[in-house]
N, C-alpha and C. Protein backbone atom coordinates (compact mmCIF):
# COMPACT_ATOMS: atom_id res chain seq x y z
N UNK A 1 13.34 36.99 28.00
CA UNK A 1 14.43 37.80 28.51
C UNK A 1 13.92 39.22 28.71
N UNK A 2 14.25 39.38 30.04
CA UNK A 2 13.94 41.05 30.36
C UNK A 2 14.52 42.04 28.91
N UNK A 3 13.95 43.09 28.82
CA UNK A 3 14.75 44.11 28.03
C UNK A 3 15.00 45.54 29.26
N UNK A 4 15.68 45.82 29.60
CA UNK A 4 16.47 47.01 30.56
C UNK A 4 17.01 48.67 29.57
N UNK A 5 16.76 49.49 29.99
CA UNK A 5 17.42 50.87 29.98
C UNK A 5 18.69 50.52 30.38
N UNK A 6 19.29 50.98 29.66
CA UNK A 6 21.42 50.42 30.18
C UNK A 6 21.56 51.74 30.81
N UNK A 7 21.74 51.63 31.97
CA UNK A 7 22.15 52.66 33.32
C UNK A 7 23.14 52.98 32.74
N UNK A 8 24.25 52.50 32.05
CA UNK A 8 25.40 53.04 31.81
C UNK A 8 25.23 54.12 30.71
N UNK A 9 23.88 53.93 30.00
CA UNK A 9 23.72 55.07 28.93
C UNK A 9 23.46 56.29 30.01
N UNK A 10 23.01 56.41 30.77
CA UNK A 10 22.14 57.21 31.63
C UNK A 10 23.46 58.23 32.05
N UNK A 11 23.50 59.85 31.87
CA UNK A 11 23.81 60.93 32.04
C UNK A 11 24.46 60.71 33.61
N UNK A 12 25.78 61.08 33.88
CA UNK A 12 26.16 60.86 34.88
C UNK A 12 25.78 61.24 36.28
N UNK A 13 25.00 62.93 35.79
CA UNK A 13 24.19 63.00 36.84
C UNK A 13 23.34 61.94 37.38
N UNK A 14 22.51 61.44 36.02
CA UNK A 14 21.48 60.64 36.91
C UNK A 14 21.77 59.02 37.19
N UNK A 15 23.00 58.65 37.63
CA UNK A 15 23.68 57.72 38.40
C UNK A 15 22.32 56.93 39.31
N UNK A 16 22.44 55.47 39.17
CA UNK A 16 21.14 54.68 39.61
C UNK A 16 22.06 54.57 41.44
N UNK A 17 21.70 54.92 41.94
CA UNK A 17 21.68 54.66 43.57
C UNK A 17 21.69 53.01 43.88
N UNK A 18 23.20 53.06 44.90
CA UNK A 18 23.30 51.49 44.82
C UNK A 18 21.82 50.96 45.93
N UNK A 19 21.41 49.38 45.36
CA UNK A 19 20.47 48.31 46.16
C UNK A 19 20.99 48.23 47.67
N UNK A 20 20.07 47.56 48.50
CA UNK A 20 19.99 47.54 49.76
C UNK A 20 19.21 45.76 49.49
N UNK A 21 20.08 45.03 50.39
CA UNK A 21 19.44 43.37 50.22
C UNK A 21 19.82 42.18 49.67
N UNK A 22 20.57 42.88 48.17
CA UNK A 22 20.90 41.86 47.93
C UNK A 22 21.56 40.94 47.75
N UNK A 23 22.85 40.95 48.64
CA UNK A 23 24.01 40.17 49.56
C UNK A 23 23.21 39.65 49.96
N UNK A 24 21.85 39.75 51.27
CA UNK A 24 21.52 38.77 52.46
C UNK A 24 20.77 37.72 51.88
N UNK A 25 20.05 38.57 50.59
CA UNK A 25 18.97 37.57 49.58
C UNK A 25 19.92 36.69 48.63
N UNK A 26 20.42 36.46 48.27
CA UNK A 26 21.64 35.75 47.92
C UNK A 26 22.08 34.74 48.54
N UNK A 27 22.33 35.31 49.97
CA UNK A 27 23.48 34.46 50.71
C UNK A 27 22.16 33.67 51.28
N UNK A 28 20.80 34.13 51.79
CA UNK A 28 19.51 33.09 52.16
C UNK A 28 19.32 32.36 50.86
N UNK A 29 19.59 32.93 49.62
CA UNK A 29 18.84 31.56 48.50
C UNK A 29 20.08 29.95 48.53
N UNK A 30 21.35 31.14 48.49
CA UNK A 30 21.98 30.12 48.01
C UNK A 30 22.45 29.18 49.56
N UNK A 31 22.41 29.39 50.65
CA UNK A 31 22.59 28.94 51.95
C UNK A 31 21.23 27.92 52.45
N UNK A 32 19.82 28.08 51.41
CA UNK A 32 18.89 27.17 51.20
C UNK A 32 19.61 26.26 50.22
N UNK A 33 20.16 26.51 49.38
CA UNK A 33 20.62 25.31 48.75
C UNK A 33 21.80 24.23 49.40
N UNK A 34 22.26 25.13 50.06
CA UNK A 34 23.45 24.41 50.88
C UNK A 34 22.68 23.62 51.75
N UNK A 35 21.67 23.90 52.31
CA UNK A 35 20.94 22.74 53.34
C UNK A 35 20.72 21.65 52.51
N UNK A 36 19.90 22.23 51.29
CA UNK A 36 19.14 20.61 50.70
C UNK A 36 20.29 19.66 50.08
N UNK A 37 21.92 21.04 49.93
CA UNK A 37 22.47 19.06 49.46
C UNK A 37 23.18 18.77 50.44
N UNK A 38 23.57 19.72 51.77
CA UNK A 38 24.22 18.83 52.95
C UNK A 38 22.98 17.64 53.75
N UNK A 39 21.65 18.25 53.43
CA UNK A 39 21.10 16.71 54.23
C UNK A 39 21.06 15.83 53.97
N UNK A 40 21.31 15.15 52.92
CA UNK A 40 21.85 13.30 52.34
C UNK A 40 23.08 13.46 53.13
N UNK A 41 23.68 14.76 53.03
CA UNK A 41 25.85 14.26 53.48
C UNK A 41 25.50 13.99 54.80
N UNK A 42 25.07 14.86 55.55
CA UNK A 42 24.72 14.89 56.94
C UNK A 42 24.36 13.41 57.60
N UNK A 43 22.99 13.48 57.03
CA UNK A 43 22.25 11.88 57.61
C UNK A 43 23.08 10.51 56.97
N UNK A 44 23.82 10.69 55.81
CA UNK A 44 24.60 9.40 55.10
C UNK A 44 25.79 9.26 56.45
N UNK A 45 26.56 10.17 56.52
CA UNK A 45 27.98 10.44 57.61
C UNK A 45 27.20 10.22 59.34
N UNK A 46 26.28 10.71 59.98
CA UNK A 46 25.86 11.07 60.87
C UNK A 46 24.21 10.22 61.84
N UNK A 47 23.66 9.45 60.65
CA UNK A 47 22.71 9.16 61.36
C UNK A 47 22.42 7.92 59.88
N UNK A 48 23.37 7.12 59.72
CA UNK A 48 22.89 5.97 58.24
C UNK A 48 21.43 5.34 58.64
N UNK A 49 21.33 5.05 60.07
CA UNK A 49 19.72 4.14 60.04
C UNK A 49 18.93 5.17 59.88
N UNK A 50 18.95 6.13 59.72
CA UNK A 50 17.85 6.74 59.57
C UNK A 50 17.83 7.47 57.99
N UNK A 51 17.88 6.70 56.97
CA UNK A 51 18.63 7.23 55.52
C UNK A 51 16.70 6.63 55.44
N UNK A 52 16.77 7.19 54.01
CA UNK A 52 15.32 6.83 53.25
C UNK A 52 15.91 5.50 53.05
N UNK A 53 14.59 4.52 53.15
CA UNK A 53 15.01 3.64 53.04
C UNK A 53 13.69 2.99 52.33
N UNK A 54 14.31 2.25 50.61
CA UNK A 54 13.78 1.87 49.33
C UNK A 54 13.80 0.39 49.39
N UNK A 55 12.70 -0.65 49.31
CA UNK A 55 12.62 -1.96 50.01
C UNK A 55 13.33 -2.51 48.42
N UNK A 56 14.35 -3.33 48.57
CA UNK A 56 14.74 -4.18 47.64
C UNK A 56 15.85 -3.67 47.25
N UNK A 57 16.49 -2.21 47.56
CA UNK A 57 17.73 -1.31 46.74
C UNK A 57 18.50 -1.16 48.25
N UNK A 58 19.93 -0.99 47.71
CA UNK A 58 20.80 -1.44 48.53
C UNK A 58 21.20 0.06 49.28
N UNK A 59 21.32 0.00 50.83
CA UNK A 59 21.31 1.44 51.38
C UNK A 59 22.17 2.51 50.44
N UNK A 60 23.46 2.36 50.18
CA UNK A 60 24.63 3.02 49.34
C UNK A 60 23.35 3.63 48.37
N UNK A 61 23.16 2.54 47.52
CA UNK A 61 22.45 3.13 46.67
C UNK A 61 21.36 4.00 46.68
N UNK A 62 20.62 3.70 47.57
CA UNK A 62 18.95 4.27 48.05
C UNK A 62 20.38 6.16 48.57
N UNK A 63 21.25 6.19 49.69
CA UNK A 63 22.14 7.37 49.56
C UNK A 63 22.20 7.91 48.41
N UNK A 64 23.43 7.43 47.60
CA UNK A 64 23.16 8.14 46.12
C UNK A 64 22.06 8.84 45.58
N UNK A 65 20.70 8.17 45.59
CA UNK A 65 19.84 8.21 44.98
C UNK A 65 19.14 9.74 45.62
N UNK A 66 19.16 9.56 46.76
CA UNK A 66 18.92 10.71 47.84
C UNK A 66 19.71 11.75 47.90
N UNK A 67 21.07 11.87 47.77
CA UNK A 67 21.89 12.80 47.40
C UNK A 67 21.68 13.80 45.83
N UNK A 68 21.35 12.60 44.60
CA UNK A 68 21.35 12.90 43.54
C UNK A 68 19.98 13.78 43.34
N UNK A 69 18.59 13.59 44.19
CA UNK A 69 17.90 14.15 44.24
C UNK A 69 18.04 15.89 44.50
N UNK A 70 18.57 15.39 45.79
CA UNK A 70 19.00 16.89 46.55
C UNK A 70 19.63 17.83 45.70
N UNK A 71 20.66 17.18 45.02
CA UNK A 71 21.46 18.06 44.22
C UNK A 71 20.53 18.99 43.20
N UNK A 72 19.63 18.00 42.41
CA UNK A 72 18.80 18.10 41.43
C UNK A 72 17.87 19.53 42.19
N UNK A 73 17.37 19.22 43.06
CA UNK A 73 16.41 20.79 44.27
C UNK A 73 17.04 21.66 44.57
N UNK A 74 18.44 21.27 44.83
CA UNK A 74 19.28 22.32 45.68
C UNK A 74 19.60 23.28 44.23
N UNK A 75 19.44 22.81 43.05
CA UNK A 75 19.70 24.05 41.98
C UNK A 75 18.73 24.82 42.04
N UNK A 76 17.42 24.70 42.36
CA UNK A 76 16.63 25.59 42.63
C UNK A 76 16.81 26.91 43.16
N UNK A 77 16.89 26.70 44.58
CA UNK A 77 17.22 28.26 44.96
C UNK A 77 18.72 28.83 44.83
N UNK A 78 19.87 27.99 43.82
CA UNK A 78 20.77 28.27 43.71
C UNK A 78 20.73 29.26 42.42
N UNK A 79 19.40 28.78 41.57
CA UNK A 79 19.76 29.62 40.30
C UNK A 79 19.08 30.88 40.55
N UNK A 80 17.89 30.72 41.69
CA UNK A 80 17.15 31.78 42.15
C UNK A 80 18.13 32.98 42.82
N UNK A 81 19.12 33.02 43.27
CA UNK A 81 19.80 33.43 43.92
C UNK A 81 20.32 34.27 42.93
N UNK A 82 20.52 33.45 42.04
CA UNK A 82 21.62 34.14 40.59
C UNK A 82 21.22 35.10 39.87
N UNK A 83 19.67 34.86 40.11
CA UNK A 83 18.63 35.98 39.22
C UNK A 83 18.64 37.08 40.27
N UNK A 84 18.61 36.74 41.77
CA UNK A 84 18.55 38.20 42.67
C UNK A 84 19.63 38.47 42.23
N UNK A 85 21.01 38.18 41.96
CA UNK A 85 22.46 38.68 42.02
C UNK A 85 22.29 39.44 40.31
N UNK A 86 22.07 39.29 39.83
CA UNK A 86 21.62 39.28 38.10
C UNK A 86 20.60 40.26 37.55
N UNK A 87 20.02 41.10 39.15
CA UNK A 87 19.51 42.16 38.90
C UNK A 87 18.00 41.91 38.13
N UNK A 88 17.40 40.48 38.43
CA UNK A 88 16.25 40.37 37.88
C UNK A 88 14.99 41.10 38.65
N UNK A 89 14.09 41.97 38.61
CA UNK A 89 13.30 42.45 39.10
C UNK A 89 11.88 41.45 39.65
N UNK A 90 12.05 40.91 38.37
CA UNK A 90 10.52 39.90 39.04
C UNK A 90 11.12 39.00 40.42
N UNK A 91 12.27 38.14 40.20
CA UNK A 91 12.76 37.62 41.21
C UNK A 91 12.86 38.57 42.58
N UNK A 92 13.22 39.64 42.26
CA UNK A 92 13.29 40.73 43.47
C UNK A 92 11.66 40.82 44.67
N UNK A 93 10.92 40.68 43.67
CA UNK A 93 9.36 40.34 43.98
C UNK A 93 8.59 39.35 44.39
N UNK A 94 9.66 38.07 43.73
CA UNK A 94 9.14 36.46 44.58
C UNK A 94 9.42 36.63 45.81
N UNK A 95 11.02 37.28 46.36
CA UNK A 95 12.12 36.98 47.27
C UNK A 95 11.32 37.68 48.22
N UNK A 96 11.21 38.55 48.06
CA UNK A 96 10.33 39.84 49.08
C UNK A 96 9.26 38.53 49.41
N UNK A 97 8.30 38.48 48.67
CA UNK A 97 6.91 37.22 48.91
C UNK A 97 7.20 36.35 49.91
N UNK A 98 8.14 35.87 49.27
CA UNK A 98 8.59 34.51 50.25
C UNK A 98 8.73 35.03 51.39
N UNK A 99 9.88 35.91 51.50
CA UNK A 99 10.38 36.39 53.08
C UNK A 99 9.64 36.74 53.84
N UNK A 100 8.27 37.78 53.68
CA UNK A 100 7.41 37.95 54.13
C UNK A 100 6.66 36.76 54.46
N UNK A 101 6.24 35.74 53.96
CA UNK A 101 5.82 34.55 54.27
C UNK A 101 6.57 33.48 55.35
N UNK A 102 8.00 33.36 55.32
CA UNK A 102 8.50 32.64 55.98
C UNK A 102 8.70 33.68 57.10
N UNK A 103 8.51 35.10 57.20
CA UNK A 103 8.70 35.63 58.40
C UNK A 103 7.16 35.05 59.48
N UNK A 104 6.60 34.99 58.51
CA UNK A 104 5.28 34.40 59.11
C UNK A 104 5.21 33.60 60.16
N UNK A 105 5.89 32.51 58.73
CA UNK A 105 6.30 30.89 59.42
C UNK A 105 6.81 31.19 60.86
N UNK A 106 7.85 31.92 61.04
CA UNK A 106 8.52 32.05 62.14
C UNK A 106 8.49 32.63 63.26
N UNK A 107 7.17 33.61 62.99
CA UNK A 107 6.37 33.97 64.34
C UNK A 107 5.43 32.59 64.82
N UNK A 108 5.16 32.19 64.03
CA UNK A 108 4.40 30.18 64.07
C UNK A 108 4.77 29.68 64.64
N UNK A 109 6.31 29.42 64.79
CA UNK A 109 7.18 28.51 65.08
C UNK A 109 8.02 28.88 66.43
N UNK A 110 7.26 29.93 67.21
CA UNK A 110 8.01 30.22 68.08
C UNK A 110 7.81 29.38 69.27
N UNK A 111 6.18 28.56 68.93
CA UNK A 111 6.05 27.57 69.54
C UNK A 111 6.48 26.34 70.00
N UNK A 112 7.20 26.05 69.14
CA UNK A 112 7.97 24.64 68.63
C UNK A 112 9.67 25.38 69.41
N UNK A 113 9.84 26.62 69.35
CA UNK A 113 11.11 26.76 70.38
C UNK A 113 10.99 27.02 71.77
N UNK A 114 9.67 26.90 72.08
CA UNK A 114 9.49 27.43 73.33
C UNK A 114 9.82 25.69 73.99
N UNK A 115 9.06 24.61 72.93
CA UNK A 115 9.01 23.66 73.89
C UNK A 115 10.16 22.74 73.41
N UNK A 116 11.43 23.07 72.53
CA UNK A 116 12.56 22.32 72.70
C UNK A 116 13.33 22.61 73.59
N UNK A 117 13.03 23.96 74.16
CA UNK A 117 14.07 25.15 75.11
C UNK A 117 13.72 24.07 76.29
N UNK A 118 12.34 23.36 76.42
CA UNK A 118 12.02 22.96 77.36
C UNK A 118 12.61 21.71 77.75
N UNK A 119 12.96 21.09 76.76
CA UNK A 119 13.79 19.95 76.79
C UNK A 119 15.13 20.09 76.73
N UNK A 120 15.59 21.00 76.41
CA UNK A 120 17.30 21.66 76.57
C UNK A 120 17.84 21.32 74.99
N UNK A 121 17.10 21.50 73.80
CA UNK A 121 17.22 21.43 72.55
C UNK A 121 17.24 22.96 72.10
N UNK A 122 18.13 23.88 71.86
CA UNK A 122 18.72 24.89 71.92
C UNK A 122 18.67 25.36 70.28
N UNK A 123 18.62 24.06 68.69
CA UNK A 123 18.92 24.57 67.86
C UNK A 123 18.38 25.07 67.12
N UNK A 124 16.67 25.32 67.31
CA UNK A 124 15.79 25.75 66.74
C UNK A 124 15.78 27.45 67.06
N UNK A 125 16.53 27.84 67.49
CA UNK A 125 17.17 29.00 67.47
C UNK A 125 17.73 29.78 66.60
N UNK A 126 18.65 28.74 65.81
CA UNK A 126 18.62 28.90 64.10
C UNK A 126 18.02 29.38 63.19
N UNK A 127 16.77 28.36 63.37
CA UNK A 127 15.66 28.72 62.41
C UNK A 127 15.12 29.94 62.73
N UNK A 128 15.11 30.62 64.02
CA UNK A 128 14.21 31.35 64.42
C UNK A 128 14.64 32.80 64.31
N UNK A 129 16.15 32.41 64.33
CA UNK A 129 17.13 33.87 63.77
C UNK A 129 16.72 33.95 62.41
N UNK A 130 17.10 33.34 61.42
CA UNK A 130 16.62 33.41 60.20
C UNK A 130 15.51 33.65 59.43
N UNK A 131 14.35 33.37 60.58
CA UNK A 131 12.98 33.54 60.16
C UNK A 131 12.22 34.67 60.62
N UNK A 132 12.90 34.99 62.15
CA UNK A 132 12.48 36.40 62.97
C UNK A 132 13.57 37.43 62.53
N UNK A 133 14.65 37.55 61.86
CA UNK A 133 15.68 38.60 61.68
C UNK A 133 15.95 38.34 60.28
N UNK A 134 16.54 37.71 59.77
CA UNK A 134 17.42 37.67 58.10
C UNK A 134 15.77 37.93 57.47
N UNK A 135 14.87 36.91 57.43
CA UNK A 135 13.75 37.09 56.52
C UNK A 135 13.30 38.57 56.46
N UNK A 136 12.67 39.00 57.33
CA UNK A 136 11.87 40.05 57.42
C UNK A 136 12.84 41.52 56.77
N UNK A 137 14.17 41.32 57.15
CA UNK A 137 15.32 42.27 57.04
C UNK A 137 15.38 42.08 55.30
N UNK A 138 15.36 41.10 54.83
CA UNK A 138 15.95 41.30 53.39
C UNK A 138 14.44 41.06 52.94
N UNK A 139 12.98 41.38 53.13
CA UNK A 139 12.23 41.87 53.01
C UNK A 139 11.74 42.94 52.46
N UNK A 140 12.20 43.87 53.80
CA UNK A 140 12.27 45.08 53.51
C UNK A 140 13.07 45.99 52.80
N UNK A 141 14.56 45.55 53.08
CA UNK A 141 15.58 45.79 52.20
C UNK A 141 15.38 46.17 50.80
N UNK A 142 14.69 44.84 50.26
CA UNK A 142 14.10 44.58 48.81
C UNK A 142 13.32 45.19 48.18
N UNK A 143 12.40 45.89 49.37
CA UNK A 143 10.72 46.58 49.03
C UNK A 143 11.74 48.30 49.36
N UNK A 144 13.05 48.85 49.31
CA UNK A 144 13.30 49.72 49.36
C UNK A 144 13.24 50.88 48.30
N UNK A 145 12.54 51.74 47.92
CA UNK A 145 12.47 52.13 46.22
C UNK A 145 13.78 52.14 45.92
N UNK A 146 14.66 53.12 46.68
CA UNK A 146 16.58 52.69 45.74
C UNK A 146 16.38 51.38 45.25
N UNK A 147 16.11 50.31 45.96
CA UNK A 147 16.27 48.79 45.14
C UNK A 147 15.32 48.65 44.52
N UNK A 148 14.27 49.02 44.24
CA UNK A 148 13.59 48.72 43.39
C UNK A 148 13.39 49.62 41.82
N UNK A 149 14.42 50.76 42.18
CA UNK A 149 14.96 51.53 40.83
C UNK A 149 15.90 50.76 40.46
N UNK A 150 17.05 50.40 41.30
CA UNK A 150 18.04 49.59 40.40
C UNK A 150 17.54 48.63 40.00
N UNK A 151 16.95 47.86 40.51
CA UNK A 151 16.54 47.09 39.75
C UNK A 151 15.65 46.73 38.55
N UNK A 152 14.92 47.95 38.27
CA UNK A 152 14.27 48.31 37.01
C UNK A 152 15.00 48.88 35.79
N UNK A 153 16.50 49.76 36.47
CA UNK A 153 17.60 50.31 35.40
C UNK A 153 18.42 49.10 34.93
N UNK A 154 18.95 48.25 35.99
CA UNK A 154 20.24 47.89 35.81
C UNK A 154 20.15 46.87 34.84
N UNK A 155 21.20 46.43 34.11
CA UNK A 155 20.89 45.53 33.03
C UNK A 155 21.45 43.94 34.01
N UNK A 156 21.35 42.58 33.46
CA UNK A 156 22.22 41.54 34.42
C UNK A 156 23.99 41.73 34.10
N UNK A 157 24.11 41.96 33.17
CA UNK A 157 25.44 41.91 33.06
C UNK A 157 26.02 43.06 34.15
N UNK A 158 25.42 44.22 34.30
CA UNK A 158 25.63 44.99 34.84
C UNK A 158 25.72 44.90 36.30
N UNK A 159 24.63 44.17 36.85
CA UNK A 159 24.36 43.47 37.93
C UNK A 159 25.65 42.66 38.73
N UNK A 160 25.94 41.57 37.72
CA UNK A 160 27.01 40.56 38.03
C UNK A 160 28.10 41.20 37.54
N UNK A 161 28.38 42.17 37.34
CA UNK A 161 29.34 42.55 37.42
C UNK A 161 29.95 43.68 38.55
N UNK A 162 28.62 44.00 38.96
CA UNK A 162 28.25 45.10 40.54
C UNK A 162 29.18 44.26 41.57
N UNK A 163 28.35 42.49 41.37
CA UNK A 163 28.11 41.90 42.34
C UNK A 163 29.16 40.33 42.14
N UNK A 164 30.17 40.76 42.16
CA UNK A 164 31.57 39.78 41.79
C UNK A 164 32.23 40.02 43.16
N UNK A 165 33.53 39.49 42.72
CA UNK A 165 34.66 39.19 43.56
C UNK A 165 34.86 39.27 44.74
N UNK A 166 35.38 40.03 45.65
CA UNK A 166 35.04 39.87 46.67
C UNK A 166 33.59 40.04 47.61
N UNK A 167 33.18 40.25 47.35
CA UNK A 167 31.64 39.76 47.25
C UNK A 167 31.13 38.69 47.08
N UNK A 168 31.02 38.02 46.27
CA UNK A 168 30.63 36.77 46.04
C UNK A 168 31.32 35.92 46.99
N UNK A 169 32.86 35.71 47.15
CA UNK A 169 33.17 35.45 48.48
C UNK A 169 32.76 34.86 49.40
N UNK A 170 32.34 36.44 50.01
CA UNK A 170 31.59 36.38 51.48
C UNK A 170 29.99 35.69 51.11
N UNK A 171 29.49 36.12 50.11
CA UNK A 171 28.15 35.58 49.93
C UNK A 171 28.30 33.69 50.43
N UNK A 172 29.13 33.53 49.77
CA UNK A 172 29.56 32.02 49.88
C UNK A 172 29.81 31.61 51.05
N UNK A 173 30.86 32.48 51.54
CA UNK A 173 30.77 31.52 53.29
C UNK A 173 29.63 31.87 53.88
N UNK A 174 28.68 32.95 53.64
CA UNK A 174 27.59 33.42 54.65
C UNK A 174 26.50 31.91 54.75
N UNK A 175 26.73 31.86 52.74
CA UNK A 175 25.17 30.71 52.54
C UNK A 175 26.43 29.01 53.28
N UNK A 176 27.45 28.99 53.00
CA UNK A 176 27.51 27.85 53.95
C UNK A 176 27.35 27.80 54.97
N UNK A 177 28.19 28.69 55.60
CA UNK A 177 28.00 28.83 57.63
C UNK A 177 26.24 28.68 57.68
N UNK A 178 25.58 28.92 56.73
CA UNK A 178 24.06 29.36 57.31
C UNK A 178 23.38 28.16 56.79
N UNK A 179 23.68 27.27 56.14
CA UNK A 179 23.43 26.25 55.33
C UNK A 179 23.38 25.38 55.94
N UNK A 180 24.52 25.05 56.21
CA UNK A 180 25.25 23.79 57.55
C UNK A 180 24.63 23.99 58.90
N UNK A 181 24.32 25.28 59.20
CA UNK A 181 23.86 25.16 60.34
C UNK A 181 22.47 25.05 60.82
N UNK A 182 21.82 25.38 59.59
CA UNK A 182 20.34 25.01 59.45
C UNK A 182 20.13 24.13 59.07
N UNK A 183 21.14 23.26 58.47
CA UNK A 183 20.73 21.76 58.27
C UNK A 183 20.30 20.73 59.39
N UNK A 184 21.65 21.28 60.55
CA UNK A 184 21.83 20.80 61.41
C UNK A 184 20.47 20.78 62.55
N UNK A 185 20.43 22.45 62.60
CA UNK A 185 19.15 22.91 63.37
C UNK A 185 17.93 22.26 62.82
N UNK A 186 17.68 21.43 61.46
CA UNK A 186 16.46 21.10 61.03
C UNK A 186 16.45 19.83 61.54
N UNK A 187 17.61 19.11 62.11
CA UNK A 187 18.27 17.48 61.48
C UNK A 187 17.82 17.05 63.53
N UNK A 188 18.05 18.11 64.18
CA UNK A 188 18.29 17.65 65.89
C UNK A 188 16.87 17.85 66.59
């Protein structure tokens, strides 16, 4: 467990300057989790012959089994999310990593939209918003020193309590709308 300086001890003058990021880093961890457990719902509802398919176990089941997985991954970047919201600093430092990396990916991948555009497959557009704009944006956001002071002051309680109610909210429809639709964009 981190140990933190409690900002709230801190002289009112020297008030920690609110973060920059971490709504979008949030709403990308937890809107990755929304993909990995809508793709069992997706392909079970939407495309059954094409389900994983386990020689001797009965499709329903081989679903389940595939769902129950997902669920099991999809906590991954759900708890990751919780630690950006939670004011964890090291996490602040994976998130940045990654983003920078998948911004990568997505200058890569501009290839792969050039030639669905070519076929009139439009949804890799998705990915490409997310990977050419959200990534790189909550990147930098993250690598901002204001955010990277709060995030060295702030304690988690302090954090999740910054980062509640209406807030959390919107975080929620952002990572579904963005979830669902990158599922989709991964799935066509």
């Amino acid at each position: 467990m981190e140990t933190r300086k409690n900002a709230s001890a801190n002289a009112p003058d020297n008030k920690i300057a609110a973060p920059q990021g971490i709504g979008m880093a949030v709403a990308f961890d937890w809107g990755l989790a929304v993909q990995i457990l809508f793709t069992p719902i997706f392909l079970l509802l939407f495309r059954p012959s094409n389900m994983l398919k386990i020689p001797g176990i009965d499709p329903t089941i081989t679903g389940a089994l595939f769902f129950i997985l997902a669920l099991i991954v999809a906590c991954i970047p759900a708890l990751f999310g919780e630690m950006i919201r939670s004011g964890r600093d090291w996490a602040r430092r994976i998130q940045i990593s990654a983003n920078i990396f998948l911004s990568l990916g997505g200058l890569v991948s501009l290839v792969n939209l050039y030639q669905s555009i070519k076929i009139g497959n439009c949804w890799p557009f998705v990915t490409e918003i997310i990977l050419l704009i959200f990534s790189p944006l909550i990147a930098w956001r993250l690598s901002r020193p204001v955010t990277a002071q709060w995030f060295k002051a702030v304690t988690p309680v302090e954090a999740r309590k910054r980062h509640t109610g209406i807030w959390i909210f919107f975080i929620i429809l952002w990572a579904l709308a963005g979830g669902i639709l990158q599922t989709i964009a991964a799935i066509k």
